[in-house]
N, C-alpha and C. Protein backbone atom coordinates (compact mmCIF):
# COMPACT_ATOMS: atom_id res chain seq x y z
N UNK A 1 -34.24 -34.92 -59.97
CA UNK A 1 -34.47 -33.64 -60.61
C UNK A 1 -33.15 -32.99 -61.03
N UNK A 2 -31.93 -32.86 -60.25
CA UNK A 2 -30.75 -32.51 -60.40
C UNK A 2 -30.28 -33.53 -61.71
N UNK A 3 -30.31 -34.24 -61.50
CA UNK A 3 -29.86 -35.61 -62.83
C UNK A 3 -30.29 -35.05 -64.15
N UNK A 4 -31.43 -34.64 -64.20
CA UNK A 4 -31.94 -34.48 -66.00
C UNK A 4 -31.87 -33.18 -66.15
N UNK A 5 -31.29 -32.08 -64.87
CA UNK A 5 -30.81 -30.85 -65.01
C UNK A 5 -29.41 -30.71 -65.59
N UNK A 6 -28.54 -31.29 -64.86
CA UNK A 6 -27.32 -31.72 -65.90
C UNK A 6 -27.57 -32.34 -66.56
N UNK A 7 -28.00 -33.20 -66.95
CA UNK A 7 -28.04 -34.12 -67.95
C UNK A 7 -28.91 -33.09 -69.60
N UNK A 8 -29.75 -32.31 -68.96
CA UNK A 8 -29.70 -31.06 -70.05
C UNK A 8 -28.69 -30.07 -70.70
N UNK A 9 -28.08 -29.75 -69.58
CA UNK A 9 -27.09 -28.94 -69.53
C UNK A 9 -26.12 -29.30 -69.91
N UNK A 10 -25.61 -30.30 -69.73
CA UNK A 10 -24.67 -31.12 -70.49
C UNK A 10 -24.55 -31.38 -72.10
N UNK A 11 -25.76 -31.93 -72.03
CA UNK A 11 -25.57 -31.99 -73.79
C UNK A 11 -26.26 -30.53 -74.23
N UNK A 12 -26.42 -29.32 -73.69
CA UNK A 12 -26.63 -28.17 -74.54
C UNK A 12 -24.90 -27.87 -74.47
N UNK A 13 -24.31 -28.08 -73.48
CA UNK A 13 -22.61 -27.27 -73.93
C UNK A 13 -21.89 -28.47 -75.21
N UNK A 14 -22.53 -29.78 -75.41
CA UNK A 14 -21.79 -30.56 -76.37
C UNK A 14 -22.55 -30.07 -77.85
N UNK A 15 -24.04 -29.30 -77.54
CA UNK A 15 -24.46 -29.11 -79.32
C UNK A 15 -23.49 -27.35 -79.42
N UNK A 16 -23.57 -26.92 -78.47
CA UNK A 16 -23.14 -25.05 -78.17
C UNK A 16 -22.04 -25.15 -77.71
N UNK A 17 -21.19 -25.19 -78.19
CA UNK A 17 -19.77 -24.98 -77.57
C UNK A 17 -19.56 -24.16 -76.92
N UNK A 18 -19.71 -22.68 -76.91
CA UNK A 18 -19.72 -21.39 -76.30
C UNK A 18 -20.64 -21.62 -74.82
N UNK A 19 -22.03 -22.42 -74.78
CA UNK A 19 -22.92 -22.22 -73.73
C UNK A 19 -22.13 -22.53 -72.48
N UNK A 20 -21.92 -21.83 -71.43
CA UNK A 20 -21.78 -22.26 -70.12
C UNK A 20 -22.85 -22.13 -69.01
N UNK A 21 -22.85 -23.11 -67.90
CA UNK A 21 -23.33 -22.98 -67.06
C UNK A 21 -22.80 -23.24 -65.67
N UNK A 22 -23.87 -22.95 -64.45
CA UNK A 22 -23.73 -22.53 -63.34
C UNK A 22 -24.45 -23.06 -62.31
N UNK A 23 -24.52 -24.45 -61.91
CA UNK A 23 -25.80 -24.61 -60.96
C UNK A 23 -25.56 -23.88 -59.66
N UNK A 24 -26.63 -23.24 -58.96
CA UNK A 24 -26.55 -22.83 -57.07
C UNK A 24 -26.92 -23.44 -56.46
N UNK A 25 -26.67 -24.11 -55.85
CA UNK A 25 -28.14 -24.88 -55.07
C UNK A 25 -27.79 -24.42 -53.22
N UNK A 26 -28.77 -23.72 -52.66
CA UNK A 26 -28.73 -23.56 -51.33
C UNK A 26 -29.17 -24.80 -50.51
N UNK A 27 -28.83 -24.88 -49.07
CA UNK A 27 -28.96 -25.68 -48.60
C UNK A 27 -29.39 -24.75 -46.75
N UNK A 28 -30.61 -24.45 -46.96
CA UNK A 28 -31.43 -23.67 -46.09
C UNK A 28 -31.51 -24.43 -44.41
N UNK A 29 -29.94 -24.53 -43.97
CA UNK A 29 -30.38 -25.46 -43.02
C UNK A 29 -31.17 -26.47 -42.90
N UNK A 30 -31.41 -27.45 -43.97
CA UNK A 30 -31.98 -28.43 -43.81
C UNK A 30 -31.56 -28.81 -43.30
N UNK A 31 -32.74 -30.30 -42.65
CA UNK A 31 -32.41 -31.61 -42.01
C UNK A 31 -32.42 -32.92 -42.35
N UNK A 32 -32.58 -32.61 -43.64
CA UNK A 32 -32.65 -33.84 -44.73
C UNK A 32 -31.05 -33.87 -45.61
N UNK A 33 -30.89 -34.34 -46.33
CA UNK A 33 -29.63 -34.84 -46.78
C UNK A 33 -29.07 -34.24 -48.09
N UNK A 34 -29.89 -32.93 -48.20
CA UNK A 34 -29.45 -31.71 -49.27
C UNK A 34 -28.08 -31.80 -49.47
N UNK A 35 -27.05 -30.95 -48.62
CA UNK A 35 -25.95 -30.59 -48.79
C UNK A 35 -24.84 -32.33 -49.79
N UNK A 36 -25.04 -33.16 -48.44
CA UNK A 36 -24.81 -34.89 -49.22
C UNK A 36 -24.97 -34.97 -49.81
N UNK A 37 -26.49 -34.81 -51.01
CA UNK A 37 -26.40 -35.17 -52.29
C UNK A 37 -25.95 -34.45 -53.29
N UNK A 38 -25.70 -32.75 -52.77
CA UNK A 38 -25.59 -31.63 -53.92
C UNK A 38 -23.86 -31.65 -54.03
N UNK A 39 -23.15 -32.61 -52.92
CA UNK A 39 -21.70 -32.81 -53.09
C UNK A 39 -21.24 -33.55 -53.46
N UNK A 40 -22.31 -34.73 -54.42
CA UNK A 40 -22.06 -35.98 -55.04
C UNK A 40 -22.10 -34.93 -56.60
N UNK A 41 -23.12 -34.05 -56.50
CA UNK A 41 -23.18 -33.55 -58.27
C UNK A 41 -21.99 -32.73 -58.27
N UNK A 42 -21.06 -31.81 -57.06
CA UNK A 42 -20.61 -31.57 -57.39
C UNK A 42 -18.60 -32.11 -57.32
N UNK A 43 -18.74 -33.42 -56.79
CA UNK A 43 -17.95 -34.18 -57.28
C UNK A 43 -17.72 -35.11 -58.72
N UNK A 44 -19.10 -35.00 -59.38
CA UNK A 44 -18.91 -35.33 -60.57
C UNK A 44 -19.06 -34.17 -61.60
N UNK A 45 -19.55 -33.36 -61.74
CA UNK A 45 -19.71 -32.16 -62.41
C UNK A 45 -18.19 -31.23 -62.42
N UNK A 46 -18.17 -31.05 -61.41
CA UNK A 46 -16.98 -29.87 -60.85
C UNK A 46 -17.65 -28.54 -59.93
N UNK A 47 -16.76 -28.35 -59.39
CA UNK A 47 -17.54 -26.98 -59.03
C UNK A 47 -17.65 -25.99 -59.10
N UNK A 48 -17.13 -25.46 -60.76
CA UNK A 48 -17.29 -24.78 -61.61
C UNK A 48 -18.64 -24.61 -62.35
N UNK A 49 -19.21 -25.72 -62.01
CA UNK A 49 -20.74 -26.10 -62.61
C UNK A 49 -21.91 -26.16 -61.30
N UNK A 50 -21.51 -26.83 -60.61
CA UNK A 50 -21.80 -27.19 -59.42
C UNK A 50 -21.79 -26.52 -57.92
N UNK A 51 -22.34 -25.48 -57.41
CA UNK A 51 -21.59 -25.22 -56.28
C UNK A 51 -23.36 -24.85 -55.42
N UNK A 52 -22.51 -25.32 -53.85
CA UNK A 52 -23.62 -25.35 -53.08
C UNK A 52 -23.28 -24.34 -51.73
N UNK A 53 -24.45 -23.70 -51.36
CA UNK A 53 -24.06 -23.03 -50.38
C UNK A 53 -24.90 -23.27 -49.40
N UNK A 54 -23.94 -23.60 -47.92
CA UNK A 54 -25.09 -24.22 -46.69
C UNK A 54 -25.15 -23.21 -45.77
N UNK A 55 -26.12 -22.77 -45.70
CA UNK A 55 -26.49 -21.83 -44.48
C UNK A 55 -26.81 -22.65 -43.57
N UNK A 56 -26.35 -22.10 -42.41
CA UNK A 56 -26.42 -23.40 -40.72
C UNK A 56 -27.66 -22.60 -39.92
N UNK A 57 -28.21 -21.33 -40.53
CA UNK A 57 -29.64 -21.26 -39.59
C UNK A 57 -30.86 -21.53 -40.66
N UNK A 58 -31.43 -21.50 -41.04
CA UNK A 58 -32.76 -21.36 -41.50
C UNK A 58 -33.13 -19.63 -41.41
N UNK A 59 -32.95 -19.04 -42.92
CA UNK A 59 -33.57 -17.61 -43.29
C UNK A 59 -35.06 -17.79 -43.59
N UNK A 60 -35.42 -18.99 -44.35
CA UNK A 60 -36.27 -19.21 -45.06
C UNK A 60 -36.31 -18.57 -46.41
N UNK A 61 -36.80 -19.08 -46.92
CA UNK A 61 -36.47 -18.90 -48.82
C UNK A 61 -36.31 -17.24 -48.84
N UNK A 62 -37.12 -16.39 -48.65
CA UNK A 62 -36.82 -14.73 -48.70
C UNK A 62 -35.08 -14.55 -48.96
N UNK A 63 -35.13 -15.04 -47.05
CA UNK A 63 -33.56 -14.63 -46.90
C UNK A 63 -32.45 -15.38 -47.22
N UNK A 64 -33.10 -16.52 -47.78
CA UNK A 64 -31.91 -17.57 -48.39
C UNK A 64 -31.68 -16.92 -50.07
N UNK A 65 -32.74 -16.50 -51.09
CA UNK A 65 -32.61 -16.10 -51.70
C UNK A 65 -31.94 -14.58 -51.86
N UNK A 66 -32.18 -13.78 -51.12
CA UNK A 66 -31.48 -12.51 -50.45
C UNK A 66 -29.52 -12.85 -50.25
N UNK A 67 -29.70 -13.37 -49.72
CA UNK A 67 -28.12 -14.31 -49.12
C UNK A 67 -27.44 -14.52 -50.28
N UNK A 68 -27.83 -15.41 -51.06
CA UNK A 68 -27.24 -15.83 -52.29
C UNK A 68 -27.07 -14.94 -53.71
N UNK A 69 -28.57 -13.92 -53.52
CA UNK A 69 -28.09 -12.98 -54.78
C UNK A 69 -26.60 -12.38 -54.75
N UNK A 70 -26.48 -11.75 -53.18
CA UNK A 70 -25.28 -11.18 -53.03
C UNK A 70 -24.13 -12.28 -53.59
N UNK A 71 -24.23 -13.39 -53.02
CA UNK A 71 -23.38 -14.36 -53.20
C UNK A 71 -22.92 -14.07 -54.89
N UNK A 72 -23.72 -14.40 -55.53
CA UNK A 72 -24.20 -14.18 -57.05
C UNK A 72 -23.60 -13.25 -57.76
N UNK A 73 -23.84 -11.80 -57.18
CA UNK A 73 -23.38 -10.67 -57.99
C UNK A 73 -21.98 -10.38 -57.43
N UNK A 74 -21.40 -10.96 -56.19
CA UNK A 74 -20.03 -10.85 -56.14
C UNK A 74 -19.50 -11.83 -56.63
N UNK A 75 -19.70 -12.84 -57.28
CA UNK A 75 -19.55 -13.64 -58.16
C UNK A 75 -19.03 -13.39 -59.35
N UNK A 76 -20.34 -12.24 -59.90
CA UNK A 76 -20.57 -11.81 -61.31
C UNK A 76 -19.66 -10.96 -61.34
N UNK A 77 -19.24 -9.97 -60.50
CA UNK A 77 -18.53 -8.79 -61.08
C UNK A 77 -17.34 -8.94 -60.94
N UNK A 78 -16.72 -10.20 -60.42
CA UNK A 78 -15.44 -10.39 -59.88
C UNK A 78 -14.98 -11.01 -61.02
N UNK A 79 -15.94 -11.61 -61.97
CA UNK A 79 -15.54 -12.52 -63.34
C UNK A 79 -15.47 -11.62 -64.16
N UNK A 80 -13.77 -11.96 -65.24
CA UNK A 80 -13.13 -10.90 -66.15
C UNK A 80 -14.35 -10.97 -67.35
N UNK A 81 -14.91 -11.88 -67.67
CA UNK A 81 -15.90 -11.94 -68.87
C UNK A 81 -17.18 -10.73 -68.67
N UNK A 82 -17.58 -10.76 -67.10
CA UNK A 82 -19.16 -9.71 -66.62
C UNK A 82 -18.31 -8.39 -66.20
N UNK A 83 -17.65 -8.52 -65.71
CA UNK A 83 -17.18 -7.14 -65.22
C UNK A 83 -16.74 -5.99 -66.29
């Protein structure tokens, strides 16, 4: 699923020169092999494109999504382009 997400994204910044993007991908204390594979996309991507954030308890989606907006908008306002 990650594969044909870049693989979209990719060729929209080669037809749009201007388009950028941003993948998030949380990693909700899983016990499956999330974080491992989301550090293979972002060893090939960069992590400018790519970036993963592992929470070590389990919020469950609410508070994982909660967690990360913040993540997000201190993100956003800290960048000279949004701010």
């Amino acid at each position: 699923m990650l594969e044909e997400c870049f693989e979209y994204l990719e060729r929209r910044v080669g037809n749009e020169p201007k388009f950028s993007y941003e993948v998030l991908v949380v990693d909700d204390g899983s016990t499956d092999r999330t974080s491992e594979v989301v550090m293979r996309y972002v060893e090939k991507y960069g992590s400018d494109k790519c970036r993963l954030v592992h929470l070590i308890k389990n919020r469950g989606k609410g508070g994982a999504i909660r967690l990360v907006s913040v993540f997000a908008i201190i993100t956003i306002t800290s960048c000279p382009v949004y701010a």
